[in-house]
C-alpha atoms as a PDB file:
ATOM      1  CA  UNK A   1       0.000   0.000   0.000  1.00  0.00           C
ATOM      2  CA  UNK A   2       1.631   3.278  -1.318  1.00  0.00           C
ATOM      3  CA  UNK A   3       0.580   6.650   0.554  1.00  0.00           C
ATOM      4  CA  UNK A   4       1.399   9.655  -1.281  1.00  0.00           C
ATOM      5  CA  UNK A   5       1.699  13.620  -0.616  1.00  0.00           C
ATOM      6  CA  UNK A   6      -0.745  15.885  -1.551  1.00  0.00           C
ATOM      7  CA  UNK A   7       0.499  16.981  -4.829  1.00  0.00           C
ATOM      8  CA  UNK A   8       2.438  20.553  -5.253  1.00  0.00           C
ATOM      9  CA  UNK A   9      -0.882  21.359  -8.088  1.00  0.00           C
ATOM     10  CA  UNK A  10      -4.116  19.698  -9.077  1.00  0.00           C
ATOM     11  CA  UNK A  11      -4.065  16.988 -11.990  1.00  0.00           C
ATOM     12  CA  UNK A  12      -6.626  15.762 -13.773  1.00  0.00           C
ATOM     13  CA  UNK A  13      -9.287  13.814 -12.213  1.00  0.00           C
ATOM     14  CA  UNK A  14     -11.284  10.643 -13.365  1.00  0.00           C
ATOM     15  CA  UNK A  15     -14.176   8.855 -12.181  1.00  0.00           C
ATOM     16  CA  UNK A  16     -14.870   5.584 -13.026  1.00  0.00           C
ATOM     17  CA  UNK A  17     -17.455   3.050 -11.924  1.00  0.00           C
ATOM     18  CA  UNK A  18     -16.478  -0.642 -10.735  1.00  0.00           C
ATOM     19  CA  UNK A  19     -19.154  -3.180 -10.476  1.00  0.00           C
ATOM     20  CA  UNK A  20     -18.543  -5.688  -6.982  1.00  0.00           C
ATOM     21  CA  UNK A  21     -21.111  -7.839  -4.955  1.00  0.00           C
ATOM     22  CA  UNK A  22     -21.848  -5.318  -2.627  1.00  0.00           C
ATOM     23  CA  UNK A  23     -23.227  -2.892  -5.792  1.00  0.00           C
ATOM     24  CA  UNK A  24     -21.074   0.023  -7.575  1.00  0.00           C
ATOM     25  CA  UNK A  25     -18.283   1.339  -6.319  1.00  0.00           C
ATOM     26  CA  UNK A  26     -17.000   4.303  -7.865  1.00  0.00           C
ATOM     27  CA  UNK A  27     -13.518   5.505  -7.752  1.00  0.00           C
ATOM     28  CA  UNK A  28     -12.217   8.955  -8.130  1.00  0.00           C
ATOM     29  CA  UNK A  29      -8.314   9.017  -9.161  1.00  0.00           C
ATOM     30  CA  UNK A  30      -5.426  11.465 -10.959  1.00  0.00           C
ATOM     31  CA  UNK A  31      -2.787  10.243 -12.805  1.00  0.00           C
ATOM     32  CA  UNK A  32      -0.707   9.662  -9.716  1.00  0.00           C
ATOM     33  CA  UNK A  33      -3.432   8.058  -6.779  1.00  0.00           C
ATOM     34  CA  UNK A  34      -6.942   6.903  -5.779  1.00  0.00           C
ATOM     35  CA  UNK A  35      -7.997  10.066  -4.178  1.00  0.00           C
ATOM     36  CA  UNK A  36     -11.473   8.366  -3.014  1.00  0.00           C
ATOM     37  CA  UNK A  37     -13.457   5.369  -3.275  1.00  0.00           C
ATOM     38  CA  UNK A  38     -17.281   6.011  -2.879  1.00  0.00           C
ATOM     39  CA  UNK A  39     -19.255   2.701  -1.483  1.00  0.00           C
ATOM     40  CA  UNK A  40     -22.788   1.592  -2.572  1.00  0.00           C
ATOM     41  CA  UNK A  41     -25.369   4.413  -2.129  1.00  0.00           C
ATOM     42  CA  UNK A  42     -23.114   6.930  -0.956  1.00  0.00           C
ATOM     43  CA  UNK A  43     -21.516   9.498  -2.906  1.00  0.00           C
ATOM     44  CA  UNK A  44     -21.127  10.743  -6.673  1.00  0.00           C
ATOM     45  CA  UNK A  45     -23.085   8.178  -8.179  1.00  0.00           C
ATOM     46  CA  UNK A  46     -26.229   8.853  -5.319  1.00  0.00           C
ATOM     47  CA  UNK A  47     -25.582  12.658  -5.868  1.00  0.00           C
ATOM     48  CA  UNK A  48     -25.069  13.261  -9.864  1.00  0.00           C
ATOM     49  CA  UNK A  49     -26.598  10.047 -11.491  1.00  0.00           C
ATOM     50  CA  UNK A  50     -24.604   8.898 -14.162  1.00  0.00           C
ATOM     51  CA  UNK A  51     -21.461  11.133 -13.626  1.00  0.00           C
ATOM     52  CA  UNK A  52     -19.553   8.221 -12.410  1.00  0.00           C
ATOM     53  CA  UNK A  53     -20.459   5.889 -15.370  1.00  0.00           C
ATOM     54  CA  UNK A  54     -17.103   4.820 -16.810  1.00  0.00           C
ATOM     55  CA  UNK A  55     -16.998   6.070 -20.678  1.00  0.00           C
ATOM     56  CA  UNK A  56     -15.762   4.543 -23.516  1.00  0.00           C
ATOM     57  CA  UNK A  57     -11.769   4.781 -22.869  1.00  0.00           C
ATOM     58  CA  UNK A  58     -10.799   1.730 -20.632  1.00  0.00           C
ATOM     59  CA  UNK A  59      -9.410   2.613 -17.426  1.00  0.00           C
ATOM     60  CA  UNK A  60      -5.661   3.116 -16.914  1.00  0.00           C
ATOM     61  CA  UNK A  61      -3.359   4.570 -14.285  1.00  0.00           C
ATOM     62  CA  UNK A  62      -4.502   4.120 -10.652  1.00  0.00           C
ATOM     63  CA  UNK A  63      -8.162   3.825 -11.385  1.00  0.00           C
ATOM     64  CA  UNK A  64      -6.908   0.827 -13.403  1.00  0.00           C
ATOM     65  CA  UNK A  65      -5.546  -0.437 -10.622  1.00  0.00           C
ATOM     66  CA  UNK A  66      -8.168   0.053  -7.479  1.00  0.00           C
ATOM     67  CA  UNK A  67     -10.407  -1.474 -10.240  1.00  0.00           C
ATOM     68  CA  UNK A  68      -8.538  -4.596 -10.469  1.00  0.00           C
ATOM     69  CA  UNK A  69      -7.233  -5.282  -7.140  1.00  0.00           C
ATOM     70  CA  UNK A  70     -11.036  -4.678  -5.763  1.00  0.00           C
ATOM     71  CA  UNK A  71     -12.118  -7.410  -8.373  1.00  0.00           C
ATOM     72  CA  UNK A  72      -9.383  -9.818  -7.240  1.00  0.00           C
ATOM     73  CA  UNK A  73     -10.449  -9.111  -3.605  1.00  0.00           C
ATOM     74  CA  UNK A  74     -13.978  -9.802  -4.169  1.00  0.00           C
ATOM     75  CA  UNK A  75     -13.314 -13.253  -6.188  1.00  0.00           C
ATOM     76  CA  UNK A  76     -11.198 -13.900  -2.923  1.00  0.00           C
ATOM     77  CA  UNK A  77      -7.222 -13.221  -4.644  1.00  0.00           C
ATOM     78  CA  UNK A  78      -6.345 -10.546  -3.059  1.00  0.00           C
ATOM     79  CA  UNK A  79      -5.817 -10.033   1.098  1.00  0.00           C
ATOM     80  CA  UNK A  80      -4.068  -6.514   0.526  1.00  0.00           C
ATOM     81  CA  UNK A  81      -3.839  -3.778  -1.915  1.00  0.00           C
ATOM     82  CA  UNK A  82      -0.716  -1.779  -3.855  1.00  0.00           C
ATOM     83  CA  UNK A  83      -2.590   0.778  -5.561  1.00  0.00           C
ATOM     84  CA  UNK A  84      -1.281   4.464  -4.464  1.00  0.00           C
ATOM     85  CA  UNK A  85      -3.575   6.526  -2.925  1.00  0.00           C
ATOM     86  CA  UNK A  86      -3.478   9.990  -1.557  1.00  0.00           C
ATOM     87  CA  UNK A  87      -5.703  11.144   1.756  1.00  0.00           C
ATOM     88  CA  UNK A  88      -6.174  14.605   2.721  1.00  0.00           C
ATOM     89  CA  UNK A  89      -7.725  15.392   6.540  1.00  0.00           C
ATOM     90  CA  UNK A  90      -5.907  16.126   9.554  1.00  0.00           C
ATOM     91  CA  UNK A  91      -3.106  14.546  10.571  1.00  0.00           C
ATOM     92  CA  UNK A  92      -5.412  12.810  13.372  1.00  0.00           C
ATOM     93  CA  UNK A  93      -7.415  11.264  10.414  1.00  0.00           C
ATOM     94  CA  UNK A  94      -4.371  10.259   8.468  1.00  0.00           C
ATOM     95  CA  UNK A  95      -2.713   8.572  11.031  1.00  0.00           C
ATOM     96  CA  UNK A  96      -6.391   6.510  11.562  1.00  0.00           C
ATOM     97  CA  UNK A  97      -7.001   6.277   8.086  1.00  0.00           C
ATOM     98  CA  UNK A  98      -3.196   4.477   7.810  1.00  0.00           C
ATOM     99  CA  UNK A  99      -3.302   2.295  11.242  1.00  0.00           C
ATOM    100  CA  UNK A 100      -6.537   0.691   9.308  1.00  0.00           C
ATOM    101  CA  UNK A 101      -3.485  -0.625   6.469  1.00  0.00           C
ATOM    102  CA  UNK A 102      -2.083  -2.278   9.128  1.00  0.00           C
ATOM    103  CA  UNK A 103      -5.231  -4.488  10.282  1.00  0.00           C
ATOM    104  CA  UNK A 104      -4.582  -7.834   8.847  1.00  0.00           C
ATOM    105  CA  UNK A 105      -7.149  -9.630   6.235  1.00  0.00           C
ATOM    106  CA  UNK A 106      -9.557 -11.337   8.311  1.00  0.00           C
ATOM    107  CA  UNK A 107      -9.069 -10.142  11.487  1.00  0.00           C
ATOM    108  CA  UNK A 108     -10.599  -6.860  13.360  1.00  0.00           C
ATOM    109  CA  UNK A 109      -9.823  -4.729  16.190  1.00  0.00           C
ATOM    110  CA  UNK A 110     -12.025  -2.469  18.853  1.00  0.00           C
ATOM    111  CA  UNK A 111     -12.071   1.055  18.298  1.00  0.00           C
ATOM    112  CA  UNK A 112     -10.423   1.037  21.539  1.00  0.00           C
ATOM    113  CA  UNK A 113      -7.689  -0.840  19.783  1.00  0.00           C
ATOM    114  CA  UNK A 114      -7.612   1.311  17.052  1.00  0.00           C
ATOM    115  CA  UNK A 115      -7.039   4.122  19.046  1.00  0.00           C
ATOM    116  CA  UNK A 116      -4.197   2.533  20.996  1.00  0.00           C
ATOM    117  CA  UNK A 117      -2.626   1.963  17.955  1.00  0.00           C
ATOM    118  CA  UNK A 118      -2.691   5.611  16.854  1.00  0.00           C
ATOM    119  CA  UNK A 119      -1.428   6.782  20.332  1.00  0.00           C
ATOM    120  CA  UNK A 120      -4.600   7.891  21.485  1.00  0.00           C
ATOM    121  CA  UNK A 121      -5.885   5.237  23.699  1.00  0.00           C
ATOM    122  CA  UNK A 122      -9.251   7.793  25.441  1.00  0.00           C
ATOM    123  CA  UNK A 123      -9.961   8.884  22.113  1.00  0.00           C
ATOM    124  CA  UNK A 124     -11.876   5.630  20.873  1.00  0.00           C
ATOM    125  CA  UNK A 125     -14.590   8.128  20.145  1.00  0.00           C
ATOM    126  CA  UNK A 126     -12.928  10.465  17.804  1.00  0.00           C
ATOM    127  CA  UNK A 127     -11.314   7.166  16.223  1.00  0.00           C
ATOM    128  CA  UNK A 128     -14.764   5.978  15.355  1.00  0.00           C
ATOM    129  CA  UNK A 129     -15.459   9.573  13.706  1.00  0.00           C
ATOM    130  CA  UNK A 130     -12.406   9.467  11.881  1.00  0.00           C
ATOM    131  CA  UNK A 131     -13.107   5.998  10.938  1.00  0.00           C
ATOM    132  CA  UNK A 132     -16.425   7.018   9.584  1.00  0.00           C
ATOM    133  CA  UNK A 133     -14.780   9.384   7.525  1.00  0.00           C
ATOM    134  CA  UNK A 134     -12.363   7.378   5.866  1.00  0.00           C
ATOM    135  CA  UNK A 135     -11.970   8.164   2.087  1.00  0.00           C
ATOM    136  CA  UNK A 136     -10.428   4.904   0.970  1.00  0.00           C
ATOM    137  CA  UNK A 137     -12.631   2.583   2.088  1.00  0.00           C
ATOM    138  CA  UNK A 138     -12.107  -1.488   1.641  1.00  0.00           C
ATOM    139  CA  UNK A 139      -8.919  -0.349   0.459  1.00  0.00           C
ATOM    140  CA  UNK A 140      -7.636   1.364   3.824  1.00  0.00           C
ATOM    141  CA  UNK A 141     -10.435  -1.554   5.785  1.00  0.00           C
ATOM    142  CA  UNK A 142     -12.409   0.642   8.083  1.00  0.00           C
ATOM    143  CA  UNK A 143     -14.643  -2.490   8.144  1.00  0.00           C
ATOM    144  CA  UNK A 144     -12.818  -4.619   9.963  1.00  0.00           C
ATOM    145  CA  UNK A 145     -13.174  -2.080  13.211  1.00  0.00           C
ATOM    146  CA  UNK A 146     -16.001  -3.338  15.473  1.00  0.00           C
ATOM    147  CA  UNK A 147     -17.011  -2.444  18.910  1.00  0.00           C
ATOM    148  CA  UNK A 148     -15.159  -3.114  22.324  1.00  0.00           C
ATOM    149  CA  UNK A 149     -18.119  -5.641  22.959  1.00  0.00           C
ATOM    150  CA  UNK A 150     -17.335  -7.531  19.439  1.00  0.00           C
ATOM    151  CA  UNK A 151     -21.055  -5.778  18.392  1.00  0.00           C
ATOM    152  CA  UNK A 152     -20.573  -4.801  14.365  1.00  0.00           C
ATOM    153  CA  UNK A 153     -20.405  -0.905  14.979  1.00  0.00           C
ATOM    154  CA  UNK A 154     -21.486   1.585  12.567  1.00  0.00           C
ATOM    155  CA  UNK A 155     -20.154   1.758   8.647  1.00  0.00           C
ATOM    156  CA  UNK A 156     -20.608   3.970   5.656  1.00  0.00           C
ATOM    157  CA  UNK A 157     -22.031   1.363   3.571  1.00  0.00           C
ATOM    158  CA  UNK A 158     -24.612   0.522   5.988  1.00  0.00           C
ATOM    159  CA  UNK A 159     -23.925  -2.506   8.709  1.00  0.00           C
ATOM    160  CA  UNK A 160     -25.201  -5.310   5.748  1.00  0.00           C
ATOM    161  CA  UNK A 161     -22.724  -4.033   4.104  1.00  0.00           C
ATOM    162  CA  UNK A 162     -19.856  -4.177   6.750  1.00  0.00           C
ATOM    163  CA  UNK A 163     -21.405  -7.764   7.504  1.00  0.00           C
ATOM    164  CA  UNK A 164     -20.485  -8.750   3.658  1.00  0.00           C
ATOM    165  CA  UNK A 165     -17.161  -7.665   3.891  1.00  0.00           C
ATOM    166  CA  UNK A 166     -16.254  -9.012   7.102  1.00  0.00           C
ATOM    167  CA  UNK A 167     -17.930 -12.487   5.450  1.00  0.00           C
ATOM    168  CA  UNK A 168     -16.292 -12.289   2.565  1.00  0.00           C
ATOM    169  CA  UNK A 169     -12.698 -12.279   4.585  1.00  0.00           C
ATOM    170  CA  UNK A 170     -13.998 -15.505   6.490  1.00  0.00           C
ATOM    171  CA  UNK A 171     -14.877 -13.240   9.932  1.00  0.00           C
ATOM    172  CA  UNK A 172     -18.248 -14.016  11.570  1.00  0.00           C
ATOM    173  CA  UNK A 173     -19.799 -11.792  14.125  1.00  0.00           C
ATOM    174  CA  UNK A 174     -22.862 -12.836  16.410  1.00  0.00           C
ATOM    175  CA  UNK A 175     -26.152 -11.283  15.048  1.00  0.00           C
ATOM    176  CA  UNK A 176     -27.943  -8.818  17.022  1.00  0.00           C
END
């Protein structure tokens, strides 16, 4: 998993749309990173129709990339991902949004956890909100957080959704 800077000037931005399992994902990206990945009923595609539908130029560069890595992790392939991506936020954010990298496929922590990780073991609450806000989602797995009390915990996608991904990495959490 490559992080990168926020670029010296703005480049060109695409926005593609991936089909998966869980519905379309679309993926916003310059030349150089993934600069967001938009789950199911949330973003772009929700707010502006069709502005996400891929046109007739196959994808290349990053986009390329997220696009194939999510495929191979939804037919099962793939445990981790190399495509670059850049996050903005404040530093609190990025250093949540880059402890999620480090939780392994198939495996989640607390919030609490989480927020020991980052240095900031009271501040399991603001982890969660950063957590919510996470820009790279599946890639940077905010869905493998869950709560202190192994309850599922909120997620962006909705909880069916967090359910399907934690499923689909061979996790099982009681129902409630």
């Amino acid at each position: 998993m490559r992080r990168l800077s926020p670029p010296a000037e703005l480049t060109e931005c695409s926005v593609a749309t991936v089909e998966s399992p869980i519905g379309p994902i679309v993926l916003e990206a310059d030349t150089e990173a993934v600069t967001r990945i938009w789950l199911p009923g949330t973003g772009p595609g929700v707010l502006a129709g069709p502005r996400g539908a891929p046109g007739p130029e196959p994808l290349d560069g990053p986009a390329a990339t997220a696009a194939a890595e999510l495929g191979e992790y939804f037919a099962g392939h793939r445990r981790g991902f190399s495509v670059p991506f850049r996050l903005g936020g404040t530093p609190f954010q990025r250093a949540v949004w880059t402890a999620l990298g480090s939780i392994p496929f198939g495996e989640t922590v607390s919030y609490r956890e989480l927020a020991e990780i980052v240095g900031r073991p009271s501040a399991f609450r603001a982890v969660g909100q950063a957590n919510g806000a996470n820009p790279i989602p599946i890639v940077l797995p905010c869905h493998r957080v869950i709560a202190a009390d192994g309850g599922i915990g909120g997620y962006g996608g909705g909880v069916a959704m967090k359910r399907a991904l934690l499923a689909l990495e061979g996790v099982e959490l009681p129902a409630r």
